[in-house]
PDB file of N, CA and C in Angstrom:
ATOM      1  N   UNK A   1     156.626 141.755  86.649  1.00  0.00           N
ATOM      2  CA  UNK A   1     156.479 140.872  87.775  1.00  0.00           C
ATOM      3  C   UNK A   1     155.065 140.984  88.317  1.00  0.00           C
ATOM      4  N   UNK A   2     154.611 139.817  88.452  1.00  0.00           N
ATOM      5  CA  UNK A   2     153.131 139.930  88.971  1.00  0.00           C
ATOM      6  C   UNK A   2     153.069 139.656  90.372  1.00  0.00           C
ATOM      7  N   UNK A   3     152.243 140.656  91.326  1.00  0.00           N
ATOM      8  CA  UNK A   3     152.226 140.236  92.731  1.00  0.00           C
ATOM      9  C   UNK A   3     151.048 140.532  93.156  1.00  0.00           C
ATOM     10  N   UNK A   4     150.758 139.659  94.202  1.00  0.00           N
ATOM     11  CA  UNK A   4     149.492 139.852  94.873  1.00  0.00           C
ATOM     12  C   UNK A   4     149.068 141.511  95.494  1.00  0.00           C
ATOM     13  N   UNK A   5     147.703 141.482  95.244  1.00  0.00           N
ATOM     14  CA  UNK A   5     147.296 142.933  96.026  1.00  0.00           C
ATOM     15  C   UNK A   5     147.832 142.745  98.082  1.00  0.00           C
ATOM     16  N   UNK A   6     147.459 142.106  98.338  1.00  0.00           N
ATOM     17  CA  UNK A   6     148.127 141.434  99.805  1.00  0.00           C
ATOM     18  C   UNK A   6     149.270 141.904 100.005  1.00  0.00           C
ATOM     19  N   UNK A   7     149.670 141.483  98.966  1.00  0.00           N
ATOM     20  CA  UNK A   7     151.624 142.115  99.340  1.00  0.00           C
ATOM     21  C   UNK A   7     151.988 143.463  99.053  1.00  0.00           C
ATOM     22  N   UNK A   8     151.223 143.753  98.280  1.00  0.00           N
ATOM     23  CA  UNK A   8     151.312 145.564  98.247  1.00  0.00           C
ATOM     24  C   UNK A   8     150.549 146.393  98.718  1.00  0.00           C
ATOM     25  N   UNK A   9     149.794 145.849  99.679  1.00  0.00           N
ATOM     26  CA  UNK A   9     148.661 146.612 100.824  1.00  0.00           C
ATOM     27  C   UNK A   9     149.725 146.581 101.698  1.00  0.00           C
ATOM     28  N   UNK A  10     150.691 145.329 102.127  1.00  0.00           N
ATOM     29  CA  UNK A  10     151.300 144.968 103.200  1.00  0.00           C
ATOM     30  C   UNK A  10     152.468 146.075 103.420  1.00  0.00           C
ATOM     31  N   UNK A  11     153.324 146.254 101.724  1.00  0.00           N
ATOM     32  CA  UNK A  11     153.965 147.118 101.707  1.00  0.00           C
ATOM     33  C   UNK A  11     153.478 148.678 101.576  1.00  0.00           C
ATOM     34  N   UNK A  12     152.383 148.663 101.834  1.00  0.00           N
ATOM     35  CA  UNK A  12     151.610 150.350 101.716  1.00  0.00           C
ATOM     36  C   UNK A  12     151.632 150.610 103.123  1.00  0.00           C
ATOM     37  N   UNK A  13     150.955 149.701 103.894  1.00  0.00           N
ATOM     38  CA  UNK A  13     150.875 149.910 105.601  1.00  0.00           C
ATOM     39  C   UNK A  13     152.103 149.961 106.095  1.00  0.00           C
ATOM     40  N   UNK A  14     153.189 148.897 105.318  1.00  0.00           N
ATOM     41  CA  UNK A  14     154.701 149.677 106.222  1.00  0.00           C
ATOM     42  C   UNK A  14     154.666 150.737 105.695  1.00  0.00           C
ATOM     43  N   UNK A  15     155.146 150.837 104.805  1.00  0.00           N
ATOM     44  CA  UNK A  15     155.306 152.844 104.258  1.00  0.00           C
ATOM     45  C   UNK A  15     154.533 153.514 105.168  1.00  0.00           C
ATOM     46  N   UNK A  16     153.196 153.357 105.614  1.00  0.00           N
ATOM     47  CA  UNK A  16     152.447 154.399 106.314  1.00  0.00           C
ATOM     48  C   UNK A  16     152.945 154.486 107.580  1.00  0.00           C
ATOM     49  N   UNK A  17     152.991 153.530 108.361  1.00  0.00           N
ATOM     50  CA  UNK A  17     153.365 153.382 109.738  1.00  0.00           C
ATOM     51  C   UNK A  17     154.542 154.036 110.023  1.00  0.00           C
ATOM     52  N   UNK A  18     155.507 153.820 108.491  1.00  0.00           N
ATOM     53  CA  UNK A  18     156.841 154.537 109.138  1.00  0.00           C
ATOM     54  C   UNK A  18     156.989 156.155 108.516  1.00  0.00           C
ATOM     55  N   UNK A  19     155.362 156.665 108.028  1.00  0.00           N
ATOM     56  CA  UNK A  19     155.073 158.014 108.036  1.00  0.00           C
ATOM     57  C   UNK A  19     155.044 158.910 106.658  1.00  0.00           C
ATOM     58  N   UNK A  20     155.616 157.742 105.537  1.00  0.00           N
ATOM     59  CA  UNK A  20     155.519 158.143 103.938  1.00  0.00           C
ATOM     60  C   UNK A  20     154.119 158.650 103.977  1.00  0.00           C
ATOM     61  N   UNK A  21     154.789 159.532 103.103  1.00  0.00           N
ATOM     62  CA  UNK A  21     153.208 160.321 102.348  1.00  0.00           C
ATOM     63  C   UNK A  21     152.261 159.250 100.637  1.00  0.00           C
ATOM     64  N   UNK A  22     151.594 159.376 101.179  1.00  0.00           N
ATOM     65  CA  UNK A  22     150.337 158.195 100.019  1.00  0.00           C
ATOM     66  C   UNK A  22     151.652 158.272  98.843  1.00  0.00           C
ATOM     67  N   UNK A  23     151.651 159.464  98.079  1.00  0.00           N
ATOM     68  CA  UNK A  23     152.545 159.687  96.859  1.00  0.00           C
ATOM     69  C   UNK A  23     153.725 159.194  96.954  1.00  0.00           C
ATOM     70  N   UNK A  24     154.554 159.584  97.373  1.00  0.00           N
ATOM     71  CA  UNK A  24     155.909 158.432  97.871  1.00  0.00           C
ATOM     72  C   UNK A  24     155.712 157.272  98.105  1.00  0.00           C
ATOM     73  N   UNK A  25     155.044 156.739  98.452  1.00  0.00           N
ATOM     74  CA  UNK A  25     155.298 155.301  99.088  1.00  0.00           C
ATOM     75  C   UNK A  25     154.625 154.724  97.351  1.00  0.00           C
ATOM     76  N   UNK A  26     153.540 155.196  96.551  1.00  0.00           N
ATOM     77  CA  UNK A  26     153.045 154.618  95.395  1.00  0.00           C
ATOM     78  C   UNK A  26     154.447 154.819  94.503  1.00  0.00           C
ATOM     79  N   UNK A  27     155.300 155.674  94.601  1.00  0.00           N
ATOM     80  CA  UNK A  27     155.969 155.372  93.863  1.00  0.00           C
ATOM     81  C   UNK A  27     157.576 154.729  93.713  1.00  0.00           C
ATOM     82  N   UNK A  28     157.375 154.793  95.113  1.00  0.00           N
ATOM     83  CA  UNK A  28     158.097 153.175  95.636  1.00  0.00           C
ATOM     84  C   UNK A  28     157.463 151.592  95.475  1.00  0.00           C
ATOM     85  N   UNK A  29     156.433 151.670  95.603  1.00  0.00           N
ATOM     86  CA  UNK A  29     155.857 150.704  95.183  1.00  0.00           C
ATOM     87  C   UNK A  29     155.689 150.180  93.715  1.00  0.00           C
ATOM     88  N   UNK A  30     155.653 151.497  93.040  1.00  0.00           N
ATOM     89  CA  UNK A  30     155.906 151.167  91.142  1.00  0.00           C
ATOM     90  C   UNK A  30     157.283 150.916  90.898  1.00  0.00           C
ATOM     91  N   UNK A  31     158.418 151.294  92.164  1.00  0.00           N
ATOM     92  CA  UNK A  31     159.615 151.230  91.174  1.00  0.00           C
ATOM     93  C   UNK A  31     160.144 149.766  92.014  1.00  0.00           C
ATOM     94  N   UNK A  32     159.294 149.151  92.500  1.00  0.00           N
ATOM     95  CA  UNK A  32     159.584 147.950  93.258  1.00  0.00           C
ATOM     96  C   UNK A  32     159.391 146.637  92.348  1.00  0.00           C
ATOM     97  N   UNK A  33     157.672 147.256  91.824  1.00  0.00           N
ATOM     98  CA  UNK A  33     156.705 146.124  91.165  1.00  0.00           C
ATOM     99  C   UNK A  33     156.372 146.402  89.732  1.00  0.00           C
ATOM    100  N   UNK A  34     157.023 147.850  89.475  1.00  0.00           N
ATOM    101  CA  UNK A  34     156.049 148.291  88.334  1.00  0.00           C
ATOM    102  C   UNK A  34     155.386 149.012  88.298  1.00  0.00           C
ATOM    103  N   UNK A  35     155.483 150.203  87.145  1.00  0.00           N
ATOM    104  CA  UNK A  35     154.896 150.915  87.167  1.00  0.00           C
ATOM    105  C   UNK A  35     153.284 150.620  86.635  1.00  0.00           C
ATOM    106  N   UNK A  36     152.166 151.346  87.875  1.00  0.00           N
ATOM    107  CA  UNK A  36     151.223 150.925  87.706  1.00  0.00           C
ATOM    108  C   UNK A  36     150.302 149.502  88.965  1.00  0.00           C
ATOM    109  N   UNK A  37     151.342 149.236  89.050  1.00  0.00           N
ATOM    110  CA  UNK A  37     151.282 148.114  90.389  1.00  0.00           C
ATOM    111  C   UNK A  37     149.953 148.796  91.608  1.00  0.00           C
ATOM    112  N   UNK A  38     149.854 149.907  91.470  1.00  0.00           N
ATOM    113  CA  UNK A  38     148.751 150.129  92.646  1.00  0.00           C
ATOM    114  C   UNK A  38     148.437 152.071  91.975  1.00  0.00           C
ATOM    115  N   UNK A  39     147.346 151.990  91.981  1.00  0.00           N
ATOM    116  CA  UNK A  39     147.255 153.743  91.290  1.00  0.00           C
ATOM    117  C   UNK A  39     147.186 154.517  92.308  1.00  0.00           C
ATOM    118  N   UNK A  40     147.555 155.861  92.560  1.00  0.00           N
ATOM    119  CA  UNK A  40     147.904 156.620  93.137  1.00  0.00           C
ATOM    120  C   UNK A  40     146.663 156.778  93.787  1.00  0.00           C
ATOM    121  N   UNK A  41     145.215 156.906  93.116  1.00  0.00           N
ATOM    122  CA  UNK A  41     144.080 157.738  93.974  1.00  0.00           C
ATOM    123  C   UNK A  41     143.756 156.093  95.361  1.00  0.00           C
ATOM    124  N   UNK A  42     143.923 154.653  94.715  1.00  0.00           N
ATOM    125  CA  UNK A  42     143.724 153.447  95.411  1.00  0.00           C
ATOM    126  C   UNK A  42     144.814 153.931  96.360  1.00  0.00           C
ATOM    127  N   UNK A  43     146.023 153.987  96.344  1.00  0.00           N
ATOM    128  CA  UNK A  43     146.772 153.823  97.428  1.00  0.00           C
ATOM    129  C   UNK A  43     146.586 155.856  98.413  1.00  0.00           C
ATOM    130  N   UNK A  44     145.815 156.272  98.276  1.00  0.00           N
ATOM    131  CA  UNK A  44     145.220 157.431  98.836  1.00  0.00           C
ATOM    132  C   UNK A  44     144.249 156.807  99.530  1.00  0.00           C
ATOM    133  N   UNK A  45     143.255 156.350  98.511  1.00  0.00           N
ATOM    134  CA  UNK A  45     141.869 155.464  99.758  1.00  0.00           C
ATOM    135  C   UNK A  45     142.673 154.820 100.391  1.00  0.00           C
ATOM    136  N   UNK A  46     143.436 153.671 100.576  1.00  0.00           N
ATOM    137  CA  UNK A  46     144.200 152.692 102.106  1.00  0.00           C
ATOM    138  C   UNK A  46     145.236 153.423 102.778  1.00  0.00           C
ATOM    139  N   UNK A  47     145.623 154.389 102.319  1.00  0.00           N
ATOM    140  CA  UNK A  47     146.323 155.485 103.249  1.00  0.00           C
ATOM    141  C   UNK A  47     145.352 156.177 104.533  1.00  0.00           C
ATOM    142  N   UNK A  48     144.170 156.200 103.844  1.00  0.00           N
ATOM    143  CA  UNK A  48     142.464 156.967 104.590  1.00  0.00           C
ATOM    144  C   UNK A  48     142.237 155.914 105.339  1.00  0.00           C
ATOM    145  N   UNK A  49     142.069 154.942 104.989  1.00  0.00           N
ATOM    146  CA  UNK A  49     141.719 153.713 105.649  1.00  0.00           C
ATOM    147  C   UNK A  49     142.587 153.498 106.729  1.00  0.00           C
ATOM    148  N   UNK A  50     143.944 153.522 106.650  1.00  0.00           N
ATOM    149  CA  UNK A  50     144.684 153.016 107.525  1.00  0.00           C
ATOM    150  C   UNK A  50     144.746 153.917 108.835  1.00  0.00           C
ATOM    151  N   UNK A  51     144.807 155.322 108.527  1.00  0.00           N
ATOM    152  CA  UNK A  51     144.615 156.877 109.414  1.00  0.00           C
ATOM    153  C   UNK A  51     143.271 156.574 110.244  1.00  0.00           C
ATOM    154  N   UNK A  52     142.557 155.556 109.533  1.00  0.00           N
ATOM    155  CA  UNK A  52     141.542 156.066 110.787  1.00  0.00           C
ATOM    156  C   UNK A  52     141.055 154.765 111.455  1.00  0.00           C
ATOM    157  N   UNK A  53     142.305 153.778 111.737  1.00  0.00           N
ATOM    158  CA  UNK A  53     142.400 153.348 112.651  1.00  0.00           C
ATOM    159  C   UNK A  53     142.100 151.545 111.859  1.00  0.00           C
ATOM    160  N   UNK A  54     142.194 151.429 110.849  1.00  0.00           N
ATOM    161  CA  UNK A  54     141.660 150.252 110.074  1.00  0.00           C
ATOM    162  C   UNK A  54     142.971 149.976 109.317  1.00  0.00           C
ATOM    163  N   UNK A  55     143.760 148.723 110.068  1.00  0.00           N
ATOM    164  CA  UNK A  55     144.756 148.232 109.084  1.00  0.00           C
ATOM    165  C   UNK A  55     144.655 146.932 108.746  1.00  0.00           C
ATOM    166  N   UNK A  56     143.456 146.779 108.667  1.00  0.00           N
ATOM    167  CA  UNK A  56     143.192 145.170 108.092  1.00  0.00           C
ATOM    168  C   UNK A  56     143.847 145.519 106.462  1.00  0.00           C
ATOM    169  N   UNK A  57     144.380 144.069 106.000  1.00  0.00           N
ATOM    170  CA  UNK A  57     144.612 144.022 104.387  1.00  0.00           C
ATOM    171  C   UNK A  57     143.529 143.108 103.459  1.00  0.00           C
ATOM    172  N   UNK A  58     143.040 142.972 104.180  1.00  0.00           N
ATOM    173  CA  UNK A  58     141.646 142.267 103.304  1.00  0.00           C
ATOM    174  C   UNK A  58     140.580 143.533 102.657  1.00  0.00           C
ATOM    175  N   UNK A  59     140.466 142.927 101.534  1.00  0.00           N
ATOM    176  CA  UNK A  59     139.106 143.945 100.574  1.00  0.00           C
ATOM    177  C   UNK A  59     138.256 144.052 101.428  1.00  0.00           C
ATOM    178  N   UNK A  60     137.751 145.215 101.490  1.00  0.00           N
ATOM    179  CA  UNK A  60     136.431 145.504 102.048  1.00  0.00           C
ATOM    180  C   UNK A  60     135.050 144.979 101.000  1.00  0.00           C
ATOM    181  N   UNK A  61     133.920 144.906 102.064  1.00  0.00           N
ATOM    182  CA  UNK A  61     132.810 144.347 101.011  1.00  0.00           C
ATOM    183  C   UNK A  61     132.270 145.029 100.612  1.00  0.00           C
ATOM    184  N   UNK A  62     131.928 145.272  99.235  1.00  0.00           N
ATOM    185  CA  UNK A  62     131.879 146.324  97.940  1.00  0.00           C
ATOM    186  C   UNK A  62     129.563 145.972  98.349  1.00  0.00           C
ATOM    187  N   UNK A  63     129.406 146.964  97.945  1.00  0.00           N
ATOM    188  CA  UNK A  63     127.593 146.915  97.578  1.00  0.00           C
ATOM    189  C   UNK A  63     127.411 146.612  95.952  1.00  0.00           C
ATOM    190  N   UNK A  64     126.204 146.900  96.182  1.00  0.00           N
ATOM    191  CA  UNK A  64     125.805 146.125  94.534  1.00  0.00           C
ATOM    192  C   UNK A  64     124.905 144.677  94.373  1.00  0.00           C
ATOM    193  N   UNK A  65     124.549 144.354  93.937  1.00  0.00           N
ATOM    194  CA  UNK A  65     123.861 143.129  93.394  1.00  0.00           C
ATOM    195  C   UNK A  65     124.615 141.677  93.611  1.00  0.00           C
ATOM    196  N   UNK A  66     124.312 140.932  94.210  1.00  0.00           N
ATOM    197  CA  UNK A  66     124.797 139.342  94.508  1.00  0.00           C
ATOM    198  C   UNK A  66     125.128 138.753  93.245  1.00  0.00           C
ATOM    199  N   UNK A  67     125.960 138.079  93.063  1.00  0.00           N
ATOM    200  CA  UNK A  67     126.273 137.558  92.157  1.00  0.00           C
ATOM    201  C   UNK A  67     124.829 135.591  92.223  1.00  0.00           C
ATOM    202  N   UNK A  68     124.019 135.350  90.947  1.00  0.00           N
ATOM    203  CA  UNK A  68     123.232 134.534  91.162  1.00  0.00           C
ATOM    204  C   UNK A  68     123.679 133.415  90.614  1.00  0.00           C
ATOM    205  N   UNK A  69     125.351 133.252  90.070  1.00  0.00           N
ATOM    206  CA  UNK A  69     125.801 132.174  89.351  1.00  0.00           C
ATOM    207  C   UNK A  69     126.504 131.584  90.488  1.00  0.00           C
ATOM    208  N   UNK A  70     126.285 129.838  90.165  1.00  0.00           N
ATOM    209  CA  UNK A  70     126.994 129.219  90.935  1.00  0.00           C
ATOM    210  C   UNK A  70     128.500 128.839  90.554  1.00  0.00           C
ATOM    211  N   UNK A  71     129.513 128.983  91.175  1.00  0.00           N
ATOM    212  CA  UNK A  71     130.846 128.507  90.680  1.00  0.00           C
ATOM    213  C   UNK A  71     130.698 127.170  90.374  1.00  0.00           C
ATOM    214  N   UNK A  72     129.756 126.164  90.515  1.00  0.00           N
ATOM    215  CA  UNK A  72     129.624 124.638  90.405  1.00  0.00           C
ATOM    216  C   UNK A  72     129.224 124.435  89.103  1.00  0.00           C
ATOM    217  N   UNK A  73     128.047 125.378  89.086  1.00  0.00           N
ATOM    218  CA  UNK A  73     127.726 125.406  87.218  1.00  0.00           C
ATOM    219  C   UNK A  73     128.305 125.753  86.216  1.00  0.00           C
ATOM    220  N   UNK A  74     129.135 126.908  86.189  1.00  0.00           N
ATOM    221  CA  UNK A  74     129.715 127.492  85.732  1.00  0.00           C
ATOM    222  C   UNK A  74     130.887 126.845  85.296  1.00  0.00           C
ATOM    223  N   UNK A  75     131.664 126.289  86.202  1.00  0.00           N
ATOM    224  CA  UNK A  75     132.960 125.038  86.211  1.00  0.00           C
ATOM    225  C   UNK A  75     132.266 123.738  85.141  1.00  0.00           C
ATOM    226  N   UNK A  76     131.066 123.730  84.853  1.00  0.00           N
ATOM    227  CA  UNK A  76     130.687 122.321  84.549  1.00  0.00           C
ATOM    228  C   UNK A  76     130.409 123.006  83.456  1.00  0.00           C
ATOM    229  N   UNK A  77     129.862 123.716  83.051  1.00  0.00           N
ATOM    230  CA  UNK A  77     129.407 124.286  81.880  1.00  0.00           C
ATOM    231  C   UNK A  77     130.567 124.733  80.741  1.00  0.00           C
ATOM    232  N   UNK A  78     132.080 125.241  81.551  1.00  0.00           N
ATOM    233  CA  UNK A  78     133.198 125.131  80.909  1.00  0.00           C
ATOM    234  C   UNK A  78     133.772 124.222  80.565  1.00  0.00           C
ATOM    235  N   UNK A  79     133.441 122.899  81.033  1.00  0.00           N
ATOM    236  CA  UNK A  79     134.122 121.764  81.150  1.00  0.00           C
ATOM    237  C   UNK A  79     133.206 120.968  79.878  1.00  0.00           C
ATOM    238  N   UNK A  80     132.138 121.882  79.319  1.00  0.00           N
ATOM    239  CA  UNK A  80     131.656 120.686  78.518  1.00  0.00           C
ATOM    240  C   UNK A  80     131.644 121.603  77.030  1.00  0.00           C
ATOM    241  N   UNK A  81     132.341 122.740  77.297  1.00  0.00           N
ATOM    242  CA  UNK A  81     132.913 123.360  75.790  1.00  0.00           C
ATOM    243  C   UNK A  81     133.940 122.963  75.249  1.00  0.00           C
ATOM    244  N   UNK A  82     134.133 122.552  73.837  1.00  0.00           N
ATOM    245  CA  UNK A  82     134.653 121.742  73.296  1.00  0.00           C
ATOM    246  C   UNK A  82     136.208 123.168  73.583  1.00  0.00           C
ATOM    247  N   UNK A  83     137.277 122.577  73.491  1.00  0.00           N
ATOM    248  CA  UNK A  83     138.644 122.918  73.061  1.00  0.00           C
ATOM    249  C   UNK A  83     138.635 123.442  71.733  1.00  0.00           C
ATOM    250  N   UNK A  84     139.852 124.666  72.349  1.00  0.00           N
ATOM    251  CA  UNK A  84     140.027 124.860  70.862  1.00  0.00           C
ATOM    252  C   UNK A  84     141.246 124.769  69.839  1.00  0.00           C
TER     253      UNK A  84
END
């Protein structure tokens, strides 16, 4: 079953709020969605996250280099490769 990260942040922050430990609640979450559905050390970082006072479920913004491709070109440039 495939599910959004959204919905299993959503179900990580209930688990936390109602006091599961990071490890329990990941593996409620694998036997919900699948094993593998969220890895144990990720659902440790939003366990950290959530403890210190941050329960937004949106990605945080990652560093690194801008991406310099446009989604406009890119869409057009696929669109003019032949099928296969």
């Amino acid at each position: 079953m495939a599910v959004s990260n959204s919905i299993i942040r959503a179900g990580l922050l209930y688990d936390f709020t109602l006091g599961s430990k990071a490890a329990e609640s990941c593996r409620k979450i694998g036997s919900a969605f699948g094993e593998g559905a969220v890895g144990e050390r990720t659902n440790q970082k939003l366990f950290k996250k959530f403890a210190s006072g941050n329960e937004s479920l949106e990605h945080e913004p990652r560093s690194g280099r801008p991406s310099t491709l446009n989604n406009d070109d890119i869409k057009l440039a696929m669109s003019d490769m032949p099928s296969s």
